[in-house]
Every structure is written in structure tokens, then in C-alpha cells.
C-alpha atoms as a PDB file:
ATOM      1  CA  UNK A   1     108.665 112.535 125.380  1.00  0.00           C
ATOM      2  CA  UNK A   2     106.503 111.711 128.278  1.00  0.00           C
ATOM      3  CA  UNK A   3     103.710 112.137 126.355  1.00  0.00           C
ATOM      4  CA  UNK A   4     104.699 109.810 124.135  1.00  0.00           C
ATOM      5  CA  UNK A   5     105.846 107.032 127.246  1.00  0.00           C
ATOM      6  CA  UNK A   6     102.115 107.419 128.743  1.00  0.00           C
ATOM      7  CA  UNK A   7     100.414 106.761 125.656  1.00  0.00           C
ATOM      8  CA  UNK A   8     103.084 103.514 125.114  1.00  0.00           C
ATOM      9  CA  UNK A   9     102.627 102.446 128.660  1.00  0.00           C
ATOM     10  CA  UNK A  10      98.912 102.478 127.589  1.00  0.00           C
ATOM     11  CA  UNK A  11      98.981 100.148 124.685  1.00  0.00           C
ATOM     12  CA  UNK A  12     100.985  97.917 126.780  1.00  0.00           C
ATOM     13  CA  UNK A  13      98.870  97.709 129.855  1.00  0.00           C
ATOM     14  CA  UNK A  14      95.930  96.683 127.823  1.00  0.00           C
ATOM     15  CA  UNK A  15      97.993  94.048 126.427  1.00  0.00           C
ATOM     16  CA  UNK A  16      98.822  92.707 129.831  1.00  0.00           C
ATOM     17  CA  UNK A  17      95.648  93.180 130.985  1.00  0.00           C
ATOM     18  CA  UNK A  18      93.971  90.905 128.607  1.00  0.00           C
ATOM     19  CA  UNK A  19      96.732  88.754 128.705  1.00  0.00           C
ATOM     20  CA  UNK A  20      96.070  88.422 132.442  1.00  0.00           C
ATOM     21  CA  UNK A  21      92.055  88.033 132.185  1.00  0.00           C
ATOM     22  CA  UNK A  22      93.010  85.202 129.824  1.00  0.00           C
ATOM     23  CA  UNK A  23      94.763  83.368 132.523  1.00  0.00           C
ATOM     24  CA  UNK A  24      92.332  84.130 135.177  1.00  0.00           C
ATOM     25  CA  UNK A  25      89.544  82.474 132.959  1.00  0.00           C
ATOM     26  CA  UNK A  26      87.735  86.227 132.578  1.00  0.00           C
ATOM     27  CA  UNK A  27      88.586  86.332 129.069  1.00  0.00           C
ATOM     28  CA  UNK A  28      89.552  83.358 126.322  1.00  0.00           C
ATOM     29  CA  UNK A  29      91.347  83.223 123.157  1.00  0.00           C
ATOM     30  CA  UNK A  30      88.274  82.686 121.209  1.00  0.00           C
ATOM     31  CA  UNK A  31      86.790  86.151 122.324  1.00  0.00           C
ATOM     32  CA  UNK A  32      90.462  87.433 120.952  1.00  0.00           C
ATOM     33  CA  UNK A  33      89.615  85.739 117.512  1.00  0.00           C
ATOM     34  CA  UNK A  34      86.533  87.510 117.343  1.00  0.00           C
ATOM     35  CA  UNK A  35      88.474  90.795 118.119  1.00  0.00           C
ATOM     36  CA  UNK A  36      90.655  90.044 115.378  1.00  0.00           C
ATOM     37  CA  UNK A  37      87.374  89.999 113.253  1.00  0.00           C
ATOM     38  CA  UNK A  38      86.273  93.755 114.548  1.00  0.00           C
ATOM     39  CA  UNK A  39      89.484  94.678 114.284  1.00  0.00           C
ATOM     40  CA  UNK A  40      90.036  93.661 110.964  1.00  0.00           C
ATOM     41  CA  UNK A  41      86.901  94.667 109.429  1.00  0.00           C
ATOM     42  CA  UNK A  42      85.948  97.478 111.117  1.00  0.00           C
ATOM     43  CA  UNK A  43      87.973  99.558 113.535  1.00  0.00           C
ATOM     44  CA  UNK A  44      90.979  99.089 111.047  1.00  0.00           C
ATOM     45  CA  UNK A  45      89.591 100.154 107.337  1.00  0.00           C
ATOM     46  CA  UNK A  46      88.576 103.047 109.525  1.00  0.00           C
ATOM     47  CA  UNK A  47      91.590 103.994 110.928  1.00  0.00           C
ATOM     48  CA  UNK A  48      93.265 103.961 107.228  1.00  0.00           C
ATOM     49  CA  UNK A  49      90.733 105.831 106.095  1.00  0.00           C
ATOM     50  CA  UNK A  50      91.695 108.572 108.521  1.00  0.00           C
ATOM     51  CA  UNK A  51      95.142 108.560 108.084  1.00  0.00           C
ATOM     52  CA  UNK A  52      94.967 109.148 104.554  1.00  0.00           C
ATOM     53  CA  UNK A  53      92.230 112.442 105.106  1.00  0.00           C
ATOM     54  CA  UNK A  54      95.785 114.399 104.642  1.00  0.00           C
ATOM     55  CA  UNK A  55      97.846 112.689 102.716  1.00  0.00           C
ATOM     56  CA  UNK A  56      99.144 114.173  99.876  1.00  0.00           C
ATOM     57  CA  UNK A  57     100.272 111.551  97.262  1.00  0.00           C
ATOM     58  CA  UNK A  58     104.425 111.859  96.186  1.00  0.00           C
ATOM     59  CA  UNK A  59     105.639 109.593  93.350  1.00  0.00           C
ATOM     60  CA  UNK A  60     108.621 109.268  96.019  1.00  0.00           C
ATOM     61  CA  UNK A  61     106.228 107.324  98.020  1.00  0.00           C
ATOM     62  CA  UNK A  62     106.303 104.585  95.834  1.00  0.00           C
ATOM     63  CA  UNK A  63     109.964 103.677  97.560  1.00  0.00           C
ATOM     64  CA  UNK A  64     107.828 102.591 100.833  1.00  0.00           C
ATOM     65  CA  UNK A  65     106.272  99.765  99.577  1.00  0.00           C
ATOM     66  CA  UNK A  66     108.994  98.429  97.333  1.00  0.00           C
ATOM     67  CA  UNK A  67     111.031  98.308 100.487  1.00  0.00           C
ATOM     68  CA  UNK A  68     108.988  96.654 101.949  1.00  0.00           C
ATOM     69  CA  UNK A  69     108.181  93.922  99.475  1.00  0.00           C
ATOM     70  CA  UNK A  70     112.693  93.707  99.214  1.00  0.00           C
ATOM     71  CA  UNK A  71     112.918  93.163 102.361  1.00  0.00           C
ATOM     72  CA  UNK A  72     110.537  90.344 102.734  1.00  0.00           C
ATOM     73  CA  UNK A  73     111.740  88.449  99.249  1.00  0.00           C
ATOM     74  CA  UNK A  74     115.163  88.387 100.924  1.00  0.00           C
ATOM     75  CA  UNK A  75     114.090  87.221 103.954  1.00  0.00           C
ATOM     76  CA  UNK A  76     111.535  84.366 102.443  1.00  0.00           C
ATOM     77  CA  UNK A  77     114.892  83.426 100.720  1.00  0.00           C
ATOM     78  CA  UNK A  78     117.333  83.355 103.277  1.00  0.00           C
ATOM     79  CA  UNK A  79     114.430  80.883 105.124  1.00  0.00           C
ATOM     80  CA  UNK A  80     114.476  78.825 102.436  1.00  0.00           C
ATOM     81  CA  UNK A  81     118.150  78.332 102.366  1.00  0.00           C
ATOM     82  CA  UNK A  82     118.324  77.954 106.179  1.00  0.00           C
ATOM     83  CA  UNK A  83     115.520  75.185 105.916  1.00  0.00           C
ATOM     84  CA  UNK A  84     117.503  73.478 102.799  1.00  0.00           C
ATOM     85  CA  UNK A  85     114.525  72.010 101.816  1.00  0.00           C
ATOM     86  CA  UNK A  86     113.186  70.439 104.719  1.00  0.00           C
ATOM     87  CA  UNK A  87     109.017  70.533 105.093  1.00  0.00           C
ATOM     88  CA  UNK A  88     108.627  71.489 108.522  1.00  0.00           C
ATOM     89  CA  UNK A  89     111.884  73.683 108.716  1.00  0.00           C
ATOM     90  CA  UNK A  90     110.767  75.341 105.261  1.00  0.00           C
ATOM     91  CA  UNK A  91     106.819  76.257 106.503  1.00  0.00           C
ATOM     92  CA  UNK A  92     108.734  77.549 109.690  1.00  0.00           C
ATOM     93  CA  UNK A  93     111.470  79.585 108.409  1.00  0.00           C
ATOM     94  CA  UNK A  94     109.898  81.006 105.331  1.00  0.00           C
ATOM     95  CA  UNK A  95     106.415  82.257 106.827  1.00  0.00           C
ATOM     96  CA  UNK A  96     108.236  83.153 110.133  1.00  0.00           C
ATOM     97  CA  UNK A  97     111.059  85.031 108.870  1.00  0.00           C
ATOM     98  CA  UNK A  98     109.445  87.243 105.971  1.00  0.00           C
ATOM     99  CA  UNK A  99     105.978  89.325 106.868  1.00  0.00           C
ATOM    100  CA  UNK A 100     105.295  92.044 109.243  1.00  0.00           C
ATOM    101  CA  UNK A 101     102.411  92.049 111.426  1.00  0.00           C
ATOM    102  CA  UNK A 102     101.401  96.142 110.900  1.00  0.00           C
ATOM    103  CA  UNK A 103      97.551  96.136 110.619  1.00  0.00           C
ATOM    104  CA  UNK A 104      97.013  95.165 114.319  1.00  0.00           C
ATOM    105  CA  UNK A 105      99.984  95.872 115.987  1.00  0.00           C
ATOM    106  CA  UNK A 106     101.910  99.175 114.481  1.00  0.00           C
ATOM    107  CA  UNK A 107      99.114 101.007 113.415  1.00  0.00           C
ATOM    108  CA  UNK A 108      97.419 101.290 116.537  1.00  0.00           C
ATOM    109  CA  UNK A 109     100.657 102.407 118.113  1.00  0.00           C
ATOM    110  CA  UNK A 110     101.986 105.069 115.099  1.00  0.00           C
ATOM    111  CA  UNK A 111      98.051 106.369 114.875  1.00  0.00           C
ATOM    112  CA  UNK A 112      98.507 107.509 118.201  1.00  0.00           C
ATOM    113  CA  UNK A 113     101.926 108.694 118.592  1.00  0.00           C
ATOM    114  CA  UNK A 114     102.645 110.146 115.350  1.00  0.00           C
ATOM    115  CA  UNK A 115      99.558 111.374 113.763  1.00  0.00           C
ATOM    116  CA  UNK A 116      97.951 110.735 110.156  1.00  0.00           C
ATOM    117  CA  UNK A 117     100.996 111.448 108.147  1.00  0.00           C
ATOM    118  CA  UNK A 118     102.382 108.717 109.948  1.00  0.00           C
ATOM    119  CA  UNK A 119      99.400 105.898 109.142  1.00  0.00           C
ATOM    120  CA  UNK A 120      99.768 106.798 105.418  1.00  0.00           C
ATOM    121  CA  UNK A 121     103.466 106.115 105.330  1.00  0.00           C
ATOM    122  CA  UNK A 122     102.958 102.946 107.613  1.00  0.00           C
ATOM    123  CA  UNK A 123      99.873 102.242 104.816  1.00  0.00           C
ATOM    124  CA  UNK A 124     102.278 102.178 101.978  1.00  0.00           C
ATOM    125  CA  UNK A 125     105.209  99.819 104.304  1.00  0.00           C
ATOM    126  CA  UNK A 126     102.189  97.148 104.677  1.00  0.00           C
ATOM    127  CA  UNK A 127     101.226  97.048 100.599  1.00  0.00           C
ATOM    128  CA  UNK A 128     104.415  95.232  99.834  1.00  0.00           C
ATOM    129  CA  UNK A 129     104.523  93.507 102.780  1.00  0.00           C
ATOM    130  CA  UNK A 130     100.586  92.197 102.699  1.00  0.00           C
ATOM    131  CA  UNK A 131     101.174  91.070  98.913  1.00  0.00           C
ATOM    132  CA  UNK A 132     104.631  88.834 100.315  1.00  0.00           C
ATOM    133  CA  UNK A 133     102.711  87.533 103.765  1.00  0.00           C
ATOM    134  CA  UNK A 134      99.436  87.009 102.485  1.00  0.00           C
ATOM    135  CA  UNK A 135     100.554  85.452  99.160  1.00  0.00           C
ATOM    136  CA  UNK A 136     103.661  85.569  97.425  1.00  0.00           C
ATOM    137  CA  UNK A 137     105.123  83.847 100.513  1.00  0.00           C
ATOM    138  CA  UNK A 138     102.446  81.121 100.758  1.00  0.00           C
ATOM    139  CA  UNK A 139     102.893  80.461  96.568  1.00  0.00           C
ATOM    140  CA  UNK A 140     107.180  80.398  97.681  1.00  0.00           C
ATOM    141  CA  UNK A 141     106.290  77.582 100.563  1.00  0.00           C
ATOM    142  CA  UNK A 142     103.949  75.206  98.326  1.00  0.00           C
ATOM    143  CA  UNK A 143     106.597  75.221  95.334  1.00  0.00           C
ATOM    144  CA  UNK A 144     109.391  73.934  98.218  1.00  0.00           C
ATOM    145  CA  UNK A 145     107.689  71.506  99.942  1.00  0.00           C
ATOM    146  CA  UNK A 146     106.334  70.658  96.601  1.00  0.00           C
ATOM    147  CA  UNK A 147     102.614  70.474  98.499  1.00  0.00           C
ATOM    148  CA  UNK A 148      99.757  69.249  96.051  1.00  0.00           C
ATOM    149  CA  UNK A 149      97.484  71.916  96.736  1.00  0.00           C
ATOM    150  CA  UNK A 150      99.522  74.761  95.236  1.00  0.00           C
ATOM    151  CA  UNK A 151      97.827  78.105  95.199  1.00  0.00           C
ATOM    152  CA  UNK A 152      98.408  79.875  91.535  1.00  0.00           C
ATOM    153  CA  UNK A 153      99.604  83.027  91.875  1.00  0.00           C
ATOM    154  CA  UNK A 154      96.330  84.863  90.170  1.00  0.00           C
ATOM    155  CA  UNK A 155      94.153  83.543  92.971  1.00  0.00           C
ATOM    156  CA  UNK A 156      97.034  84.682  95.832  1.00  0.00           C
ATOM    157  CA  UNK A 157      96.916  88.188  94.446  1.00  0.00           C
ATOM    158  CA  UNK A 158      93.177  88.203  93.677  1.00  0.00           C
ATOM    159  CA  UNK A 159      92.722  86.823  97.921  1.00  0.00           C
ATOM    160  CA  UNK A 160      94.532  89.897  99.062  1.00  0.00           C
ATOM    161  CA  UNK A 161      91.231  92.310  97.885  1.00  0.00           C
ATOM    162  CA  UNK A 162      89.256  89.846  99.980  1.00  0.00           C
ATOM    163  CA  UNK A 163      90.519  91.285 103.195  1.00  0.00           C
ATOM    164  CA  UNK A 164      89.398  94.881 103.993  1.00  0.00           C
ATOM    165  CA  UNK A 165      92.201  96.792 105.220  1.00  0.00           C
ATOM    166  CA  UNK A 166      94.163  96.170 101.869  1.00  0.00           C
ATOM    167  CA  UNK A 167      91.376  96.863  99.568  1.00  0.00           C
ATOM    168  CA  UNK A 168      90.993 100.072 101.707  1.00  0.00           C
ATOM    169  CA  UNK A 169      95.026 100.555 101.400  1.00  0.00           C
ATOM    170  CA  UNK A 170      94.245 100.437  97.814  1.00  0.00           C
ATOM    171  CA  UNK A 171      91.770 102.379  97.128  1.00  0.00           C
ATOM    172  CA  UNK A 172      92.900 105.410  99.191  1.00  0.00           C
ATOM    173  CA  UNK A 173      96.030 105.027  97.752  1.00  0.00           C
ATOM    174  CA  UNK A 174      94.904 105.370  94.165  1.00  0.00           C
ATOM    175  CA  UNK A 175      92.770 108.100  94.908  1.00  0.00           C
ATOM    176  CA  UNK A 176      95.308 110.338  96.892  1.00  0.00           C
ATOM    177  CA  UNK A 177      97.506 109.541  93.186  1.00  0.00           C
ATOM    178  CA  UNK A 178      94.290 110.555  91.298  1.00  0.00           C
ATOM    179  CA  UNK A 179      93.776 114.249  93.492  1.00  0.00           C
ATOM    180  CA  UNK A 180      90.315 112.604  94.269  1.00  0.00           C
ATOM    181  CA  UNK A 181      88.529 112.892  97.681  1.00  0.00           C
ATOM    182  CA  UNK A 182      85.715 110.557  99.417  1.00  0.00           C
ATOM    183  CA  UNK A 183      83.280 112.900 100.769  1.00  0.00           C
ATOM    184  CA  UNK A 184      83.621 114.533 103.946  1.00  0.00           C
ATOM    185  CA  UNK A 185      80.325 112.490 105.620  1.00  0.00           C
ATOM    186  CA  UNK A 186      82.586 109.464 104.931  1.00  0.00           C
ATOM    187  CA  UNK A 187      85.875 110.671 107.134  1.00  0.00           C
ATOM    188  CA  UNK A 188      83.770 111.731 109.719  1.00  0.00           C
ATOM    189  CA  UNK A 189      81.985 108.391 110.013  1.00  0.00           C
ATOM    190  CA  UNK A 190      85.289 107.095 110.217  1.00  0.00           C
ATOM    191  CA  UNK A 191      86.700 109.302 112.417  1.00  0.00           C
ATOM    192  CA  UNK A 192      83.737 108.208 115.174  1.00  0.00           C
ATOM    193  CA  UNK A 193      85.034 104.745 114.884  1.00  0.00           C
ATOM    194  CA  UNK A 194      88.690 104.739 114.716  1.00  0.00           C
ATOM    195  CA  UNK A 195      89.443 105.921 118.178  1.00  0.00           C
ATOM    196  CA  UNK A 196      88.361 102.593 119.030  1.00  0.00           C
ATOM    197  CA  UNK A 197      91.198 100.372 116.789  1.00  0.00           C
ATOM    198  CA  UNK A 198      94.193 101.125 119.536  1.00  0.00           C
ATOM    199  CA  UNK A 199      92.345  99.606 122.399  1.00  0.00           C
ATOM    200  CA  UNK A 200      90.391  96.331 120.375  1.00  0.00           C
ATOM    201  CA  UNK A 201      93.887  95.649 118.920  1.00  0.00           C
ATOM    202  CA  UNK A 202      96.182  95.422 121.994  1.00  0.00           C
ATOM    203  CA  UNK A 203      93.374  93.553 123.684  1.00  0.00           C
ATOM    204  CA  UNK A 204      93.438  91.311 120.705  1.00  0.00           C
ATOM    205  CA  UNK A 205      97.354  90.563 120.806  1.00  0.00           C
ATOM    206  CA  UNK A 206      96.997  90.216 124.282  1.00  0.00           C
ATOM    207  CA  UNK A 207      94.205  87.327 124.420  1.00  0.00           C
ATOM    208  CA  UNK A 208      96.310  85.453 121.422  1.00  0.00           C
ATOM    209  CA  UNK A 209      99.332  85.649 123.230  1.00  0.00           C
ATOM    210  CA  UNK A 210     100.759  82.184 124.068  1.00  0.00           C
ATOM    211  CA  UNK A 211     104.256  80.770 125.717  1.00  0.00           C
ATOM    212  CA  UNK A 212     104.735  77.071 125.696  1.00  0.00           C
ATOM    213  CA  UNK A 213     108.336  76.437 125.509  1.00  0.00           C
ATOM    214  CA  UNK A 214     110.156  73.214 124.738  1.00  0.00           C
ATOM    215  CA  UNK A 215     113.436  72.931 124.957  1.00  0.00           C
ATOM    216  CA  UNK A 216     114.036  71.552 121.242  1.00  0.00           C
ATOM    217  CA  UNK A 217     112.350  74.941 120.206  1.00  0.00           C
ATOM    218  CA  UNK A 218     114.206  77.702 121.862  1.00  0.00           C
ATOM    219  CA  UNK A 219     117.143  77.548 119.209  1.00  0.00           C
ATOM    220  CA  UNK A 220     114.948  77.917 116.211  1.00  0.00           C
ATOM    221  CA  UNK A 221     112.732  80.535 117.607  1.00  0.00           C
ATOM    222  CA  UNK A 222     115.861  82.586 118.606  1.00  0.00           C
ATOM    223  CA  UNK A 223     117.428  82.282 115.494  1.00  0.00           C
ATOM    224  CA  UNK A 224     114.055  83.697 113.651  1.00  0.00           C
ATOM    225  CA  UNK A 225     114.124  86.546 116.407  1.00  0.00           C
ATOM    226  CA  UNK A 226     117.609  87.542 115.849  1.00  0.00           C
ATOM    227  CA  UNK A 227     117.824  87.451 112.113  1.00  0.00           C
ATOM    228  CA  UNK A 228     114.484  89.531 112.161  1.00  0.00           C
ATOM    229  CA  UNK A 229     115.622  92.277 114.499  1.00  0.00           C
ATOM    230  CA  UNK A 230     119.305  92.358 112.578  1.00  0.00           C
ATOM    231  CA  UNK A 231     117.496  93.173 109.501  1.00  0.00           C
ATOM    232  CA  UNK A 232     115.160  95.557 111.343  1.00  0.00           C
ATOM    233  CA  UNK A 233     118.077  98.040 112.561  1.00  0.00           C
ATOM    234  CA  UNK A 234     119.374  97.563 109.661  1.00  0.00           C
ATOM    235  CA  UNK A 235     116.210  98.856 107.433  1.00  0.00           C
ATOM    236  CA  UNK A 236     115.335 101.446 110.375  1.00  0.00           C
ATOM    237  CA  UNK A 237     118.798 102.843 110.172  1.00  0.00           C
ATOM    238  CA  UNK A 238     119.231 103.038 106.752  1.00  0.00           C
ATOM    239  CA  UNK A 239     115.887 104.719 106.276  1.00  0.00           C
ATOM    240  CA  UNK A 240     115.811 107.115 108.568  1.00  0.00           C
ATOM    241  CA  UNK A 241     119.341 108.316 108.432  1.00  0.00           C
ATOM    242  CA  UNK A 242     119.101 108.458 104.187  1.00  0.00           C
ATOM    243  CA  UNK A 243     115.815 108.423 102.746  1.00  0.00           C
ATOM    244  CA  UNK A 244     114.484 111.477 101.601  1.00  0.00           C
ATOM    245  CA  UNK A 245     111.461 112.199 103.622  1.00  0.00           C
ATOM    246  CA  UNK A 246     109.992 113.919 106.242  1.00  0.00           C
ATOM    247  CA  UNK A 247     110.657 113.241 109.825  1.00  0.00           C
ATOM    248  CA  UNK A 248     107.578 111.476 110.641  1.00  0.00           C
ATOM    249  CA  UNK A 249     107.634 109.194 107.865  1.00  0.00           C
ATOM    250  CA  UNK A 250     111.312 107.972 108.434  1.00  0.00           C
ATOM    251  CA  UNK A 251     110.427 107.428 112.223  1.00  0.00           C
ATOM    252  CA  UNK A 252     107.068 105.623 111.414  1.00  0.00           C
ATOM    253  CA  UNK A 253     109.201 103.185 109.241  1.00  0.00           C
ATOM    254  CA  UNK A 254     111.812 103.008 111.847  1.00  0.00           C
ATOM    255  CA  UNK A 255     109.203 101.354 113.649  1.00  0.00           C
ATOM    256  CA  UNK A 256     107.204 100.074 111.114  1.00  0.00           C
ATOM    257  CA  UNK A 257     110.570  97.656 110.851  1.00  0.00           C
ATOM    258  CA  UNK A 258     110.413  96.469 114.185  1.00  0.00           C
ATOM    259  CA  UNK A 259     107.098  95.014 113.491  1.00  0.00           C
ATOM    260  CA  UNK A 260     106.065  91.557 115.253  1.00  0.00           C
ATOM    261  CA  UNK A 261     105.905  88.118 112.988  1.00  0.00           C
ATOM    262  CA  UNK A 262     102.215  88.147 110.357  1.00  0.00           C
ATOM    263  CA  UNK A 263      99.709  87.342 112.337  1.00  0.00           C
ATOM    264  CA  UNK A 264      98.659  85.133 109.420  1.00  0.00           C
ATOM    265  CA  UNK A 265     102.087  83.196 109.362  1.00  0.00           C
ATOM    266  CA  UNK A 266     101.003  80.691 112.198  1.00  0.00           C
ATOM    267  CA  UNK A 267      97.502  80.122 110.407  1.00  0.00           C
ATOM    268  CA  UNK A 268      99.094  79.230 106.868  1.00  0.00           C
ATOM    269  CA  UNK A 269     101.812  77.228 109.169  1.00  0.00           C
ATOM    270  CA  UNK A 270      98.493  74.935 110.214  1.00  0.00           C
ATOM    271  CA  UNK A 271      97.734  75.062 106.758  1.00  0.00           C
ATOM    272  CA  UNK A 272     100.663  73.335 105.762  1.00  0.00           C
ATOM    273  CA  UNK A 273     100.439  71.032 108.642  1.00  0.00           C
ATOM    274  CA  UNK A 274     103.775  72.207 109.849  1.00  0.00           C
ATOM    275  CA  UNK A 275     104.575  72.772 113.573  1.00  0.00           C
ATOM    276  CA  UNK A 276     101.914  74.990 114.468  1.00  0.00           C
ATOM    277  CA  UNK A 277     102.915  75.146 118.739  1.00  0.00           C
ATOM    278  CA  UNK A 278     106.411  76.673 117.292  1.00  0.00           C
ATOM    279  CA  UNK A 279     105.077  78.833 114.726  1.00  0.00           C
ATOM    280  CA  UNK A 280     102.674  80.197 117.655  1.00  0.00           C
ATOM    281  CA  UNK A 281     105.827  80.575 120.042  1.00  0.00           C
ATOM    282  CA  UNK A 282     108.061  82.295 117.979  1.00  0.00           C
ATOM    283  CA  UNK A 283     105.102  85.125 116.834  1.00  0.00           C
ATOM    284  CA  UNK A 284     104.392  85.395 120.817  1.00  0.00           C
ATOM    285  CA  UNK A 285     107.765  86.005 121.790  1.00  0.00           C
ATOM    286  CA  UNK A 286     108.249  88.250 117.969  1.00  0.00           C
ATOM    287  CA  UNK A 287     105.226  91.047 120.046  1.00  0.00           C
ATOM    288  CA  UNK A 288     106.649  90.946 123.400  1.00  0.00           C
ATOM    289  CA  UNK A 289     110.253  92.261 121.336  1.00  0.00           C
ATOM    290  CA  UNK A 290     108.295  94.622 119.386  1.00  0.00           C
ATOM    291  CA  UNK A 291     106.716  95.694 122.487  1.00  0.00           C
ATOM    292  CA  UNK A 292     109.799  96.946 124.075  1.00  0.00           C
ATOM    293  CA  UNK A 293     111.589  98.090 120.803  1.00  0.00           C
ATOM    294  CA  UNK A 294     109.470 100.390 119.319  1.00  0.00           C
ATOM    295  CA  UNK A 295     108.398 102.497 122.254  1.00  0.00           C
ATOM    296  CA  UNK A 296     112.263 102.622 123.193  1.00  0.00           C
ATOM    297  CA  UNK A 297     112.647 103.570 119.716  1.00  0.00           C
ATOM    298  CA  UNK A 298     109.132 106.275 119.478  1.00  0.00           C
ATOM    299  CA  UNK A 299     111.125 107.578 122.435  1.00  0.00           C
ATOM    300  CA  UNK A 300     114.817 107.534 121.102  1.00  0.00           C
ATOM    301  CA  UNK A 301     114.093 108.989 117.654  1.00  0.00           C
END
């Protein structure tokens, strides 16, 4: 247990840290978005790769990412019927609501904590949820607000291999179901640069953090909050209580639930020229919730 608190207390220093460098003028948000792109292109696809060096491939598995993708078509829905068709409450409710942000944020911390077993189960959580928040959920906002430039659902699918980490997800995933290995120069390349995802990616959520609250906000963004957590103890409850796995996959998607708002949710808000300072507020205050929930919950399960 108090290894587990140190190496928590970690990730979130360096998240306050660069958080505070930010503020100081050290650091700015633009050296966060090129983070993001190291993170996302590099340290990350490596870290996957590792995780899956182990992993055994269980038809059973396939229950991960289905969850995943149930959970956010339900919550994309209940958005939509919350925003009743409204533009800006629609792009706001819909992107907010349904997506986990797992690539930069839970990853780093279930890599570290729980091992490889738990990246490959955390892997298969962020397949259905990367085909909902980087498409299916986009496609569901242009057919509501009824936007001209609707993206067909062959080109949202076909933009999710243009992103690294889920062409990696992919690939490793097919081959674990095949019994085929990469070679072994290729994991240990890997394994040289993956040590280095944990640190770049708190750093990262730390310089893109932002808190600029109006008062006509506060009840939209804590209605997003709430419903999100509800359904996480919900999913975390249910899954680690009944599904039949191992005890390190049913506490990485015990946390895995708890994940912060897509990072991509307030990018397709701007977009859709919706309210992009509210969209920003409610994924800022979505981390610092899923910074004090899952390391309660690493330490609780």
C-alpha cells in the first residue's frame, strides 16, 4: 500500500508542478501541446507495446471493449436527451459526457502500479471507447445539430488508424489472438522508451490544465461530473465484484472507469463552434476528480 501511495503522490506532484511552472511563466500551454505530440506518438505506442509483451489473448477479453463502447453509447444518449436538441447544449453534453481520456492519463498511472497485465486490459477498455470519442460520437453530434459538414461514418472509423496508439492497440491485439510475436529487438526498444510516458504525460495534463469559472457554468459542469462518476461506481462495482477475471484486470477497469473527460472532446467542441471555455472547464475539473479517485481507489481495492 505505501508503495503504491508514493508512486501516486508522484504522478500527482508532477502534475502540480507543471501546473505551477505554467503560472509562474516557466512553462506554457503550448510546450504542453507539444507534449501531447511525444506523448502520443512516441512514449505511448511504446508503452502498449510493453504491456502486451505478456499478454495472453482470452476470447473473454472481448467483454472489455464492448463495455466500454456500452457505456459510452448510453452516455452519448442520455447527453442528447439532456441537451433536447439544443446546438451548444448538444456539442457540450454529448462529447463531454461519453469518452474516457485513458491514453494519457490512466495508462501512465495503471503501467506503474499494476504491471503489464494491467496495460493490456486497460488496452482493450480504450478500443471501444477510442472508436465512440474519436468518431462514433462526433458522427452522433453532426446528425443533431444537423451541421453541414457531416463526417460519414467510413472516414470516422478509417481516422481512428491515423492516430498511433490505436493502430498499435490494434495490431497487438490481433497478434496476441493470432499466437504471433514481434521480435524481441522490438520490446526491448520499447522497453528503453516507455519509462519515460508516466512523467511526459502528467506534465502534459498539468500544462493543459485550466480553471476559469463563470457562474452560468458551474451547474452544467457539475451535472456532467456527477452523472460521469455515478456511472463510474457503477461500472467499477459491477466489474470488479462480477466479472470473471483476474484481480488485476478487474482493478485496472475499476479505475480505468474513473477516467477524466477525452482529451479530444474540447477540440471537436471548437470544431463545432460550441462553447469551447466550458468544454475546457468541465475536462479540467473531470482530471483533478480522477486525480483523487483512482489513487483512493489503487489504494482501496
Amino acid at each position: 500500500m505505501a508503495s503504491i501511495l508514493f508512486r501516486a503522490f508522484c504522478f500527482l506532484f508532477m502534475i502540480m508542478l507543471s501546473y505551477a511552472l505554467k503560472k509562474v511563466g516557466v512553462l506554457r500551454m503550448e510546450d504542453g501541446k507539444a507534449l501531447a505530440r511525444v506523448v502520443l506518438n512516441i512514449t505511448l505506442p511504446c508503452a502498449l507495446i510493453v504491456g502486451f509483451r505478456s499478454f495472453v489473448f482470452d476470447v473473454r477479453f472481448l467483454v472489455i471493449p464492448l463495455l466500454s463502447l456500452c457505456v459510452c453509447v448510453a452516455m452519448v444518449l442520455l447527453g442528447m436527451a439532456i441537451a433536447r436538441k439544443r446546438r451548444t447544449e448538444s456539442i457540450f453534453y454529448m462529447l463531454s459526457l461519453s469518452g474516457y481520456n485513458i491514453g494519457n492519463f490512466v495508462l501512465p498511472f495503471v503501467s506503474g502500479l499494476l504491471g503489464a497485465g494491467g496495460v493490456a486490459a486497460v488496452c482493450l477498455f480504450d478500443v471501444g471507447n477510442a472508436m465512440m470519442c474519436m468518431g462514433f460520437n462526433v458522427l452522433l453530434v453532426s446528425l443533431v445539430i444537423s451541421d453541414s459538414a457531416r463526417p460519414s461514418l467510413a472516414k470516422a472509423m478509417l481516422s481512428l488508424f491515423k492516430k498511433p496508439s490505436f493502430t498499435v492497440y490494434v495490431v497487438m491485439i490481433v497478434l496476441a489472438a493470432l499466437n504471433l510475436h514481434l521480435p524481441s529487438v522490438v520490446f526491448e526498444l520499447a522497453e528503453s522508451i516507455s519509462p519515460a510516458n508516466g512523467p511526459l504525460a502528467m506534465m502534459m495534463i498539468g500544462l493543459m490544465l485550466e480553471f476559469s469559472l463563470k457562474k452560468e457554468h458551474v451547474a452544467k459542469v457539475a451535472l456532467v461530473c456527477g452523472l460521469r462518476l455515478a456511472m463510474a461506481a457503477a461500472v467499477a462495482f459491477l466489474f470488479y465484484y462480477f466479472a470473471p477475471f483476474d484481480d488485476v484486470v478487474r482493478r485496472s477497469i475499476a479505475v480505468a472507469a474513473f477516467a477524466p473527460i477525452s482529451s479530444a472532446a474540447p477540440a471537436f467542441t471548437a470544431d463545432f463552434r460550441g462553447d469551447t471555455e466550458l468544454a475546457g472547464l468541465a475536462n479540467s475539473i473531470s482530471i483533478v476528480m480522477a486525480m483523487i479517485f483512482i489513487p483512493l481507489l489503487l489504494v482501496a481495492l
